[in-house]
Every structure is written in structure tokens, then in C-alpha cells.
C-alpha atoms as a PDB file:
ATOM      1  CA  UNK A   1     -79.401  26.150  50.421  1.00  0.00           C
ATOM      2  CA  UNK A   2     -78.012  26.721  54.128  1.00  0.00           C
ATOM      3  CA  UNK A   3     -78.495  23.184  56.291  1.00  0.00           C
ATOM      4  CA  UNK A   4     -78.022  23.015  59.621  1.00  0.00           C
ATOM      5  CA  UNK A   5     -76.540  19.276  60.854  1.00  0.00           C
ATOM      6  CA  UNK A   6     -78.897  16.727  63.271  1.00  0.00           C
ATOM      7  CA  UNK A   7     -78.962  13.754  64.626  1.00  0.00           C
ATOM      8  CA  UNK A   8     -81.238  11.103  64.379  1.00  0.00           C
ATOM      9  CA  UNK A   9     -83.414  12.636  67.337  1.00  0.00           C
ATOM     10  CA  UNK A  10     -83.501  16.088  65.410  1.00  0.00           C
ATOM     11  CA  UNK A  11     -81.248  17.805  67.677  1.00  0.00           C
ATOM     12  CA  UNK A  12     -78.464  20.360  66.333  1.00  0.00           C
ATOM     13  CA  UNK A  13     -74.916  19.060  66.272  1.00  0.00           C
ATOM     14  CA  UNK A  14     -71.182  20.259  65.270  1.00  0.00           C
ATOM     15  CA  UNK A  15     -70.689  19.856  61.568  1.00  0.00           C
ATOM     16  CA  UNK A  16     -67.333  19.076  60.872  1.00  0.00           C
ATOM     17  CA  UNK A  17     -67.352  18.835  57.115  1.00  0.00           C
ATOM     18  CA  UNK A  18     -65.015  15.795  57.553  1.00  0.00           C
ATOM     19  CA  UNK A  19     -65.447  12.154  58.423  1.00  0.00           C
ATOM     20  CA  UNK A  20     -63.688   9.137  59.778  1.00  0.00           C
ATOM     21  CA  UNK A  21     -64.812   6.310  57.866  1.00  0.00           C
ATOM     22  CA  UNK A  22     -65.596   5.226  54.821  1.00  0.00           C
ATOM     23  CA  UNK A  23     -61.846   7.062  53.308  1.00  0.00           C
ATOM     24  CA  UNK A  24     -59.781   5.718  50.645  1.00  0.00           C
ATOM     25  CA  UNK A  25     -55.942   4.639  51.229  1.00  0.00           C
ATOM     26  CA  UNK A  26     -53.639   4.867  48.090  1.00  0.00           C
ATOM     27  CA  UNK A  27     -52.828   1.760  46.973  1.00  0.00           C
ATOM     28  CA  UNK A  28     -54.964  -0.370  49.282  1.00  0.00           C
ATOM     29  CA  UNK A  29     -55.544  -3.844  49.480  1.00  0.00           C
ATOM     30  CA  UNK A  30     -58.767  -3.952  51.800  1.00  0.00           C
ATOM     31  CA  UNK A  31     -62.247  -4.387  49.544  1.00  0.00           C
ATOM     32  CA  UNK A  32     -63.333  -0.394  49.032  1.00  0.00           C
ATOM     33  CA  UNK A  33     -67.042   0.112  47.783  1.00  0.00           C
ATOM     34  CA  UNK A  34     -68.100   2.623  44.805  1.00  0.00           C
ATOM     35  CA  UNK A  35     -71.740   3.129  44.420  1.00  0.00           C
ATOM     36  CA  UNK A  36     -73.475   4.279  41.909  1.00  0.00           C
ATOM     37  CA  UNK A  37     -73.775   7.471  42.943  1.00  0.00           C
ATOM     38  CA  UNK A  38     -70.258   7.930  43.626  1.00  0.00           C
ATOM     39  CA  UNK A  39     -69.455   6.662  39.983  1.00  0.00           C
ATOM     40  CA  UNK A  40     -72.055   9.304  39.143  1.00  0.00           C
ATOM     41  CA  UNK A  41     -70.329  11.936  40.757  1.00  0.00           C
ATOM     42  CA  UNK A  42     -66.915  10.901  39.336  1.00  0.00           C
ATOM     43  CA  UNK A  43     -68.107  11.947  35.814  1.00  0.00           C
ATOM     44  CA  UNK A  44     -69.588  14.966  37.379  1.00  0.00           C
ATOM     45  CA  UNK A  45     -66.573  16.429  38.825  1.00  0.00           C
ATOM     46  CA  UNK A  46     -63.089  14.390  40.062  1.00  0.00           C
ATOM     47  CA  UNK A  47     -62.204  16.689  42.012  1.00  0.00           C
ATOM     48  CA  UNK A  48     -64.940  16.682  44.389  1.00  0.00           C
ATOM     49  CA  UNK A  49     -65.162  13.242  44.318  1.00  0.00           C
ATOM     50  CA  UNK A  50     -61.606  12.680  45.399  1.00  0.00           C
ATOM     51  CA  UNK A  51     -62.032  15.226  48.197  1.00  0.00           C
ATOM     52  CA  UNK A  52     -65.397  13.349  49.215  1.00  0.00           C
ATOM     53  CA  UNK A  53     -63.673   9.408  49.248  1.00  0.00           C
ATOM     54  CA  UNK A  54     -60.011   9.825  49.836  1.00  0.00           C
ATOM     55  CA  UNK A  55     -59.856  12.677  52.003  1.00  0.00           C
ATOM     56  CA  UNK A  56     -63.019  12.455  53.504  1.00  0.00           C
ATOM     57  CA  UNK A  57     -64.762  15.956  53.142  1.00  0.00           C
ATOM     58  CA  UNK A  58     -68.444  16.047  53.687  1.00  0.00           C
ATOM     59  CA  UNK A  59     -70.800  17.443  50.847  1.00  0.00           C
ATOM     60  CA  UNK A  60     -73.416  19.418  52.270  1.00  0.00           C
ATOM     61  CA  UNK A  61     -76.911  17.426  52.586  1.00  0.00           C
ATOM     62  CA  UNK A  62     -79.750  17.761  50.385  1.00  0.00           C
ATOM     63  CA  UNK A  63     -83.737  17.351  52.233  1.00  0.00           C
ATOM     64  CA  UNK A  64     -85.474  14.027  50.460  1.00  0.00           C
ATOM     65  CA  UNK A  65     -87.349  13.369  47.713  1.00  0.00           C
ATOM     66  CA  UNK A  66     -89.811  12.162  49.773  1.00  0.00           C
ATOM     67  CA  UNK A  67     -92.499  12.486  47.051  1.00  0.00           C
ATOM     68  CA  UNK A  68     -90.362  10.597  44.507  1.00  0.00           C
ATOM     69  CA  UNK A  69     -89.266   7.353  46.668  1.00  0.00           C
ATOM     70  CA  UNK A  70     -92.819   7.140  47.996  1.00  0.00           C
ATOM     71  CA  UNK A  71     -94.034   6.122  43.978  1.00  0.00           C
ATOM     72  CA  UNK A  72     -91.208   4.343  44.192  1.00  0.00           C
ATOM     73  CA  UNK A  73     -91.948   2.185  46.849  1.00  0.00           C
ATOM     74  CA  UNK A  74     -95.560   1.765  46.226  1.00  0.00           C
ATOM     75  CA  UNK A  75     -94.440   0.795  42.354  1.00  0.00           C
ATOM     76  CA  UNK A  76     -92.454  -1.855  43.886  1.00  0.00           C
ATOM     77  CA  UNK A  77     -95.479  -3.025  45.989  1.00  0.00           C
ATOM     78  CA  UNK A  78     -97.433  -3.155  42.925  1.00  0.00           C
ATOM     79  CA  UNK A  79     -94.877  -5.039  40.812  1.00  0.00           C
ATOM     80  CA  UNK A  80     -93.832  -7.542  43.887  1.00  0.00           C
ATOM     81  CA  UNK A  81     -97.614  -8.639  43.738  1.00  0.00           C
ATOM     82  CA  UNK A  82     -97.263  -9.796  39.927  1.00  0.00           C
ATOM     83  CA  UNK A  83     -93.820 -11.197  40.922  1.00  0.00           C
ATOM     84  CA  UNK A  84     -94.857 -13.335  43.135  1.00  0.00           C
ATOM     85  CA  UNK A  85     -97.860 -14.530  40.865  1.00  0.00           C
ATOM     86  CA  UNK A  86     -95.457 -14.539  37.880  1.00  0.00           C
ATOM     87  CA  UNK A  87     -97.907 -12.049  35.521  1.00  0.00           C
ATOM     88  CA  UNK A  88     -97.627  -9.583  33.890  1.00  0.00           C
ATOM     89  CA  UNK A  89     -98.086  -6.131  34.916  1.00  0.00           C
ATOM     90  CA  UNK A  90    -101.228  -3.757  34.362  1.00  0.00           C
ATOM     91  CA  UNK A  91     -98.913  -1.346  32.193  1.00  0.00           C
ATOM     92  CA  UNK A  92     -97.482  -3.851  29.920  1.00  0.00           C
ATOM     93  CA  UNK A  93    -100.530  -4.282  27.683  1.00  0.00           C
ATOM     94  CA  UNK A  94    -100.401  -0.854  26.796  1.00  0.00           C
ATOM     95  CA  UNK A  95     -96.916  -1.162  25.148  1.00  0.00           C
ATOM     96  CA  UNK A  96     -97.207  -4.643  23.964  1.00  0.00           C
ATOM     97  CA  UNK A  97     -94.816  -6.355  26.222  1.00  0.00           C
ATOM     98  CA  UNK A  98     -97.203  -9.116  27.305  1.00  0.00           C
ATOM     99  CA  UNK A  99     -94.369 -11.862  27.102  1.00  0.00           C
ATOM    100  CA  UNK A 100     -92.773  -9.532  29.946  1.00  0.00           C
ATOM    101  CA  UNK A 101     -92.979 -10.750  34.028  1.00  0.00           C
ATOM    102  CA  UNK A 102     -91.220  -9.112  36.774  1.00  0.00           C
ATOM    103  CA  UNK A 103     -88.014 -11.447  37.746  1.00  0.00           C
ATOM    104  CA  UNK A 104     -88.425 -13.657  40.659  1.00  0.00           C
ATOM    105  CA  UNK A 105     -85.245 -13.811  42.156  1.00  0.00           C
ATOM    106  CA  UNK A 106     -83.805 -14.586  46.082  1.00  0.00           C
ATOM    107  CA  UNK A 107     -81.693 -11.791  46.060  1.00  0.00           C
ATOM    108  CA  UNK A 108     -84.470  -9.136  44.569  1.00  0.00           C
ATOM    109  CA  UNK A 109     -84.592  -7.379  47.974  1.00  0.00           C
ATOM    110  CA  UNK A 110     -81.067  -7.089  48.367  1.00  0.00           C
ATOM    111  CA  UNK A 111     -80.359  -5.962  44.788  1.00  0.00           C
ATOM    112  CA  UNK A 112     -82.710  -2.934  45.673  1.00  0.00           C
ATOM    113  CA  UNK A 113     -81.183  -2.003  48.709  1.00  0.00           C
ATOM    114  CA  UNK A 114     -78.562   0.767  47.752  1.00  0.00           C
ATOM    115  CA  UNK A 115     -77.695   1.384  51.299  1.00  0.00           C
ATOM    116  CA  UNK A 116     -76.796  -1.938  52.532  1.00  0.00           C
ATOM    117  CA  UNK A 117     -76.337  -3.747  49.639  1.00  0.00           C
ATOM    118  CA  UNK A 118     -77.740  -3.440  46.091  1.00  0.00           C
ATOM    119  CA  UNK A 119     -76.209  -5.026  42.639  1.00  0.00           C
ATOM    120  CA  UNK A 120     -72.564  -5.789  43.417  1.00  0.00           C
ATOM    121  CA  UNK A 121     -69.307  -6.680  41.334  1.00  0.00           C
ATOM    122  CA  UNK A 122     -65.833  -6.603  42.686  1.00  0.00           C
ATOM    123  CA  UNK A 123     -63.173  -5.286  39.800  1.00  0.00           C
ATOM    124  CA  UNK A 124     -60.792  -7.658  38.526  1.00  0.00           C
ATOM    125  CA  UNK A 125     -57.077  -7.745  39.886  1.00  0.00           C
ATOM    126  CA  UNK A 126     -58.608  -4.397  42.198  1.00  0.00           C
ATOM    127  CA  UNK A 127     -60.064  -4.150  45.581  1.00  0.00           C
ATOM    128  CA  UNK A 128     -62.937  -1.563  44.325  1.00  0.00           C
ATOM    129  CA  UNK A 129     -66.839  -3.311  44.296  1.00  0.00           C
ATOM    130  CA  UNK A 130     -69.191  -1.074  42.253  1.00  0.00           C
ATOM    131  CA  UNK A 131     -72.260  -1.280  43.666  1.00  0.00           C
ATOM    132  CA  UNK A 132     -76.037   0.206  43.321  1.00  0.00           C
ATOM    133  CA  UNK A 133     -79.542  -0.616  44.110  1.00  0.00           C
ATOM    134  CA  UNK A 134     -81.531  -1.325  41.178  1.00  0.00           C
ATOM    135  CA  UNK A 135     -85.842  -0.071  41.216  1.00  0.00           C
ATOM    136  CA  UNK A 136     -86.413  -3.155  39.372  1.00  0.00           C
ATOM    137  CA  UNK A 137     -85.486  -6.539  36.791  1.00  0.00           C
ATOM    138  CA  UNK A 138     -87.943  -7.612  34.609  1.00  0.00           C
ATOM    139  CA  UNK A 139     -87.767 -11.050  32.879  1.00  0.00           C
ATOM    140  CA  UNK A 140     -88.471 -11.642  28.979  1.00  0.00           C
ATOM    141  CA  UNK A 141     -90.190 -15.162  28.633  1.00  0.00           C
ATOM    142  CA  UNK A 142     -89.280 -15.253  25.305  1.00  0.00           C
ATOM    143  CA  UNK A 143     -85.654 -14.164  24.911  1.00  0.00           C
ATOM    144  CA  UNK A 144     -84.983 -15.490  28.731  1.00  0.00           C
ATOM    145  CA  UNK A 145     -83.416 -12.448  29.058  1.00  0.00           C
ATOM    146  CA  UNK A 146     -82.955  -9.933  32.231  1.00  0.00           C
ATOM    147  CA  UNK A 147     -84.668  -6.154  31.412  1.00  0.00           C
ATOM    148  CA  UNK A 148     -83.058  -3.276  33.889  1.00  0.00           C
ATOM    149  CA  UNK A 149     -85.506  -0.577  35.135  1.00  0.00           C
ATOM    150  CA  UNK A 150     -85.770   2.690  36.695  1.00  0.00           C
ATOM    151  CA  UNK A 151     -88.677   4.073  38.358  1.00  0.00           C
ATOM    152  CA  UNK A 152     -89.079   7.820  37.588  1.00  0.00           C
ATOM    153  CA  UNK A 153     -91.545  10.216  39.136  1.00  0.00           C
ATOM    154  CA  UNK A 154     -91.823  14.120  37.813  1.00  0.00           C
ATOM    155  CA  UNK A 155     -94.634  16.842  37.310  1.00  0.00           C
ATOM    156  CA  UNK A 156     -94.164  18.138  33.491  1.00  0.00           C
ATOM    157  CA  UNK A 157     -96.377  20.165  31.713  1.00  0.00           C
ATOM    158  CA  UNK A 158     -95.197  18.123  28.519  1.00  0.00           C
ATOM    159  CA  UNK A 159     -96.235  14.660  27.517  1.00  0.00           C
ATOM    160  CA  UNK A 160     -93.824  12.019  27.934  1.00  0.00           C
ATOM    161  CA  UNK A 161     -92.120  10.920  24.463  1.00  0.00           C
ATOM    162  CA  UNK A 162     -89.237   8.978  23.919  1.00  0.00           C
ATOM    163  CA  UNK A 163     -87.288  11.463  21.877  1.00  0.00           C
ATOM    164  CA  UNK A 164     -87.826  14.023  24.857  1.00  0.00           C
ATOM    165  CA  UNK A 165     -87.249  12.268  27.904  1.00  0.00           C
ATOM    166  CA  UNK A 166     -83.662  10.828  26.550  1.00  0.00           C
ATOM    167  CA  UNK A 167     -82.453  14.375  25.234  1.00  0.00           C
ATOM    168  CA  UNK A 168     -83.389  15.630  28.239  1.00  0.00           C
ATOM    169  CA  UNK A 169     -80.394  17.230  29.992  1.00  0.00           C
ATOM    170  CA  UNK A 170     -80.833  16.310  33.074  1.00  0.00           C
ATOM    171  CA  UNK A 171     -81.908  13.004  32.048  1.00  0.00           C
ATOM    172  CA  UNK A 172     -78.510  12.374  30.936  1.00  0.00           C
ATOM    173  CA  UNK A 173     -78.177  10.692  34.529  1.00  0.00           C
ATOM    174  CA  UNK A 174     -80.476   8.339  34.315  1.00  0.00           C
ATOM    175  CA  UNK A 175     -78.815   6.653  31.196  1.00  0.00           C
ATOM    176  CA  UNK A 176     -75.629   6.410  33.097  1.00  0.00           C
ATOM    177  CA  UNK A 177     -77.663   4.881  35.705  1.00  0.00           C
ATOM    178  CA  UNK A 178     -79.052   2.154  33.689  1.00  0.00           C
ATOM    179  CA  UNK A 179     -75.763   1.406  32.033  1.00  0.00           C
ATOM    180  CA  UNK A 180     -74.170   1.194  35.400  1.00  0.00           C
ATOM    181  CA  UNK A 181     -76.517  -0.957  36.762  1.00  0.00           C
ATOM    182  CA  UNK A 182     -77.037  -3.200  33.310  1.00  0.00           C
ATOM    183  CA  UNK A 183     -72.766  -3.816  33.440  1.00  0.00           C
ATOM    184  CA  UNK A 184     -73.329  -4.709  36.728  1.00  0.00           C
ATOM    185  CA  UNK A 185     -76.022  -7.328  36.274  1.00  0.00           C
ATOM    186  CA  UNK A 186     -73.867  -8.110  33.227  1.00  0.00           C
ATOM    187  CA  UNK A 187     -70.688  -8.756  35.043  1.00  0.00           C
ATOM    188  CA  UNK A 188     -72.617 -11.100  37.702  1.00  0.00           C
ATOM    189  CA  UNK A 189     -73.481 -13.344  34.890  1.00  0.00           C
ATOM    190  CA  UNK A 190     -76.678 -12.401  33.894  1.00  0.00           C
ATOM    191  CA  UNK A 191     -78.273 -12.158  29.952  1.00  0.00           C
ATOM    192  CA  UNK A 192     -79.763  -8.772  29.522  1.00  0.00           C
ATOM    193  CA  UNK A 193     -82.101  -7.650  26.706  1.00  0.00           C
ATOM    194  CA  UNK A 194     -80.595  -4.661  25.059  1.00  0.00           C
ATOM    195  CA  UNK A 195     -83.819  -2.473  25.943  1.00  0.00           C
ATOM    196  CA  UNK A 196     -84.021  -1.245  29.867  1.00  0.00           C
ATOM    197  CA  UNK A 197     -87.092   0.546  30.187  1.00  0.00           C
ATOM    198  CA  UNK A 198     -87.539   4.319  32.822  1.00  0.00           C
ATOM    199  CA  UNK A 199     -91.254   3.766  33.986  1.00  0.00           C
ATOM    200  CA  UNK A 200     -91.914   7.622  34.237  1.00  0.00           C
ATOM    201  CA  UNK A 201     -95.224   8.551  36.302  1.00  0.00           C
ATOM    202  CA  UNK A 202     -95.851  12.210  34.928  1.00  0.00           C
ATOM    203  CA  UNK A 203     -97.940  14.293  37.469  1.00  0.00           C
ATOM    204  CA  UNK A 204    -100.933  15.991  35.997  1.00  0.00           C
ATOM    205  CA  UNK A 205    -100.281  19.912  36.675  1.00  0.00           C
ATOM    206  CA  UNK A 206    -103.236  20.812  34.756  1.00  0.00           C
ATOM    207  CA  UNK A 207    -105.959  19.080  37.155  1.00  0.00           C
ATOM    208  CA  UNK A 208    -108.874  21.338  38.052  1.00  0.00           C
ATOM    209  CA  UNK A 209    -107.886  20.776  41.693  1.00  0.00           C
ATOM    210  CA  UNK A 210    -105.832  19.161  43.756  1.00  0.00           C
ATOM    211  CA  UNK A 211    -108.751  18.145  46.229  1.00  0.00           C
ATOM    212  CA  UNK A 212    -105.872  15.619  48.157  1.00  0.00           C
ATOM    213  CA  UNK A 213    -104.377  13.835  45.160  1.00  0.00           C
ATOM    214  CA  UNK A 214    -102.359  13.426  42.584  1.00  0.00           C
ATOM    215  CA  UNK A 215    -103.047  11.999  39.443  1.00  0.00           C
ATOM    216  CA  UNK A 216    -100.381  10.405  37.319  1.00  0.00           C
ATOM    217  CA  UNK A 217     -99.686   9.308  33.706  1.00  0.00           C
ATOM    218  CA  UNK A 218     -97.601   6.068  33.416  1.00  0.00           C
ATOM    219  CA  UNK A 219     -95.416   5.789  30.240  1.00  0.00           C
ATOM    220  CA  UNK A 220     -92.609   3.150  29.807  1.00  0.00           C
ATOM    221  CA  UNK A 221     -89.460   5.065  27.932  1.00  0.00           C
ATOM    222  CA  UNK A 222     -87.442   2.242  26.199  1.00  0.00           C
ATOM    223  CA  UNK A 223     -83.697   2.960  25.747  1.00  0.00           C
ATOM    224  CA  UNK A 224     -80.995   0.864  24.186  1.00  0.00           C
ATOM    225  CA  UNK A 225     -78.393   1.207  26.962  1.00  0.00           C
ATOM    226  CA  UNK A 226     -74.593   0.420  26.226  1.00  0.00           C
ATOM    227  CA  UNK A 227     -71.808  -0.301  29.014  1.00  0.00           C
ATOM    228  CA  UNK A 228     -68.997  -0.129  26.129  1.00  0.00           C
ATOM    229  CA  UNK A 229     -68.011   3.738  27.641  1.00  0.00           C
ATOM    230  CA  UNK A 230     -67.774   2.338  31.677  1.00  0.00           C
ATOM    231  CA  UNK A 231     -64.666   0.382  31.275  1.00  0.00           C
ATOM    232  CA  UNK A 232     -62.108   3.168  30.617  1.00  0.00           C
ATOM    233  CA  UNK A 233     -63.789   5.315  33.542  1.00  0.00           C
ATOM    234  CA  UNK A 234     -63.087   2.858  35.773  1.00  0.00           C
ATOM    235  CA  UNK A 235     -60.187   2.195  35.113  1.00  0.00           C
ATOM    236  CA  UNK A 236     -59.610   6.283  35.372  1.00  0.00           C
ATOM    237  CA  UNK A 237     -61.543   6.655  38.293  1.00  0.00           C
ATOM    238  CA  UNK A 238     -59.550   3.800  39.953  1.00  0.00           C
ATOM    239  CA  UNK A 239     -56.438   5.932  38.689  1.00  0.00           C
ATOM    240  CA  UNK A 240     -57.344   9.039  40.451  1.00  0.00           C
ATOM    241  CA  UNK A 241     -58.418   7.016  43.580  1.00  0.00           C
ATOM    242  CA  UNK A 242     -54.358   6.044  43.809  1.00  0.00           C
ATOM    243  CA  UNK A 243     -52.976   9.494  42.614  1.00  0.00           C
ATOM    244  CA  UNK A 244     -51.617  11.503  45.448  1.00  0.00           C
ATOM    245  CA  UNK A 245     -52.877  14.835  43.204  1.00  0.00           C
ATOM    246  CA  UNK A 246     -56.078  16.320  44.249  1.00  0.00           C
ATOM    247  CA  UNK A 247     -57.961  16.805  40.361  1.00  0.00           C
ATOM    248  CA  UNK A 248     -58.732  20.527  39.319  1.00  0.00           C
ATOM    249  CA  UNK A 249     -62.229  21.304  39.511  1.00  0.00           C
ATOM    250  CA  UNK A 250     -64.708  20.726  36.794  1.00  0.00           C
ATOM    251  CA  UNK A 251     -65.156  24.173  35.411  1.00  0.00           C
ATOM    252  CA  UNK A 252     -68.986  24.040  36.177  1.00  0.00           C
ATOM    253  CA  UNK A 253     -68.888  22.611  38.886  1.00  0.00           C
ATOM    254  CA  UNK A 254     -71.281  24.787  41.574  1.00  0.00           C
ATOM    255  CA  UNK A 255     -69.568  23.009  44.795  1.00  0.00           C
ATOM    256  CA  UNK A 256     -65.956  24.258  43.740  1.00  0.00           C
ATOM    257  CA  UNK A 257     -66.968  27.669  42.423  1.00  0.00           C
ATOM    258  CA  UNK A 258     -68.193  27.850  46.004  1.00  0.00           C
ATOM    259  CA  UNK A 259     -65.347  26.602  48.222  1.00  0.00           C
ATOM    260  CA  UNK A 260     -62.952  28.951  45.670  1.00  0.00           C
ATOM    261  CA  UNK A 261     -65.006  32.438  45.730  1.00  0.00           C
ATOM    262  CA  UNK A 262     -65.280  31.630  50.258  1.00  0.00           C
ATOM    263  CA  UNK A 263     -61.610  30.868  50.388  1.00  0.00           C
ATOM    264  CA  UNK A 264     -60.913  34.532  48.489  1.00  0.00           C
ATOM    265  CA  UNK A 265     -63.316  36.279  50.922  1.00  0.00           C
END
């Protein structure tokens, strides 16, 4: 995909590829902010994540998901009205979690804004704060324990199972998403059940007609997430923020199979 850059009025503007904030200094001491999608990307491919925060290059931009974060939203809209009310919602009947409310908490708006603030933790004896904004928390009346979810929103020709969605390999994401976000919660203090759940909404593609909607099937996909793996790629990722050696490329990696077939042309 070719994009042209814009501004916030739509008009065409220089793309420099590089930027002048937001860059990583060796070694220092000022508070620097990982998100989750930066962690992400770390385990994706070092290389082009050291490029991206230390010397500032600019990924290309992707269009949206316009489709996807519009479920999400109106999900949260739905779930905010039990929150507030403190029942439980329509979908947790179905699955037997009737002892399950969302959780009513101050912060709940700020802990789902990933831009300007989301779940935060600052690193021990390190100026990195991992950070992410979480879909939702739900709270277990019985264990008083936290639940982490994710909102997920797809059009499959395939039912949603359990056994499916988690061996999915491109679903291997969203478990590192939940475990991010469940150490996080973790690391602020919180008591998590060992079950997050991804509330998948599974477009019907076999409808008779579209006729200006689309119809849905909900399905809650438990999964037992574990943080024991995030530890030592911190600590590596903090590594390679402080190494003055740019990392070789992930093998796979599309992005640097790119930049390395233009550079021989």
C-alpha cells in the first residue's frame, strides 16, 4: 500500500519519514513511555522498533479500522450502562458468569484511553512506563477479583470456538495483549482472576442480504493468560533501547525486506 501524508485538514504535505519527538536517548534519565503496541512491535521485529523509538524513523501509516473501533465503542456504551447500574451484562447468562459486573472504577475512562493515557506502570530502578488502553475490566463478585478484556470484531465464515480462535495465528497478538495489559493491572496492585475473556462479535457472511446491516454473533473466548514470559523482554527490550547497535532485521520481517531490496535498486 502507497500513502500519501495529510494534515488534519486533508491537505498533502512533505513526508519526511523522520520525527522530532517522542526519540529515545541512551541511557536517559527523563520518564520514556512504551505502549503496548510498541512492546508489540518489539517481539515483532527489534530492529524496526529501534529505528522507530531511538532514531525516530516513521513507519508508513495504515487507513483505520473504522468498522472494528465503531463495535468497540458502542460495546463500551453498552457495558458502561450495566456499570453504572452494577449488573450484569446481557451476554453473561449465556456463559454462566452471572456473579460477573463490569468494574466501576474512577479511572475506567482513562485506563481506556491508549492515546493519552491508558493502564500505566513505571519499571523499577528504569525511567521506561509501559502503558496501554485496556477495552474493558470486569469485576468477579465472588472471587473480588479484576477480569481483563478485549473487544474483538471479525467476519469469519467459521464459528467461533475456543480451540480455534487461540491457535489462530494471527491471534497470537491478542494473547500478548491481554498478558500485557493483565501485568500491568497486576503491577498497579490489582487481584486478577486467571481467566481474561476476547468478546469476539463474528459477522454473519452468509446473510441473504445485506439490506444496511450487519448482523453479529457474540461469543466470549476465555483464556488463561500468564505474564511469567514479559519480564525478561523487558528487561531485553530496555537493553536494546541503551545499545548503540541498530538490531538485524527479523528475517520475516516485510518492512526490512522492503527498505533492503529499495536500497539495492
Amino acid at each position: 500500500m502507497i500513502n500519501l501524508k495529510r494534515n488534519s485538514k486533508g491537505v498533502l504535505v512533505q513526508a519526511k519519514g523522520l520525527r522530532s519527538r517522542n526519540i529515545y536517548t541512551r541511557n536517559q534519565s527523563d520518564a520514556f513511555k512504551i505502549s503496548r503496541g510498541k512492546f508489540n512491535d518489539f517481539l515483532t521485529c527489534q530492529r524496526c522498533f529501534y529505528l522507530d523509538r531511538v532514531k525516530g524513523l516513521i513507519s508508513p501509516s495504515t487507513p483505520g479500522w473504522t468498522l472494528n473501533s465503531t463495535v468497540d465503542l458502542l460495546l463500551k456504551k453498552e457495558f458502561d450502562l450495566c456499570r453504572e447500574e452494577q449488573i450484569p451484562h446481557r451476554i453473561f447468562e449465556r456463559f454462566g458468569l452471572t456473579n460477573i459486573v463490569p468494574f466501576k472504577h474512577e479511572n475506567m475512562d482513562l485506563w481506556r484511553d491508549s492515546l493519552h493515557h491508558g493502564l500505566q506502570y513505571k519499571l523499577a530502578n528504569c525511567n521506561i512506563i509501559l502503558h496501554g488502553g485496556v477495552d474493558d475490566i470486569w469485576f468477579d463478585q465472588h472471587e473480588e477479583k479484576l477480569i481483563v478484556v478485549e473487544y474483538k470484531a471479525q467476519a469469519n465464515d467459521r464459528s467461533v470456538t475456543k480451540e480455534h480462535y487461540l491457535a489462530g495465528v494471527y491471534h497470537q497478538s491478542y494473547k500478548v495483549q491481554l498478558d500485557f495489559y493483565a501485568y500491568l493491572l497486576t503491577m498497579m496492585g490489582f487481584d486478577l482472576s486467571s481467566t481474561g475473556y476476547f468478546y469476539v462479535c463474528n459477522a454473519d457472511r452468509k446473510a441473504f442480504n445485506f439490506d444496511g446491516r450487519l448482523m453479529f454473533e457474540e461469543t466470549l473466548v476465555p483464556y488463561e493468560w500468564s505474564t511469567h514470559w514479559i519480564e525478561d523482554k523487558i528487561v531485553e527490550m530496555v537493553d536494546t533501547l541503551n545499545s548503540n547497535d541498530v538490531p538485524d532485521p527479523n528475517s520475516s520481517c516485510e518492512n526490512c525486506a522492503y527498505s533492503y531490496q529499495q536500497s539495492l535498486i
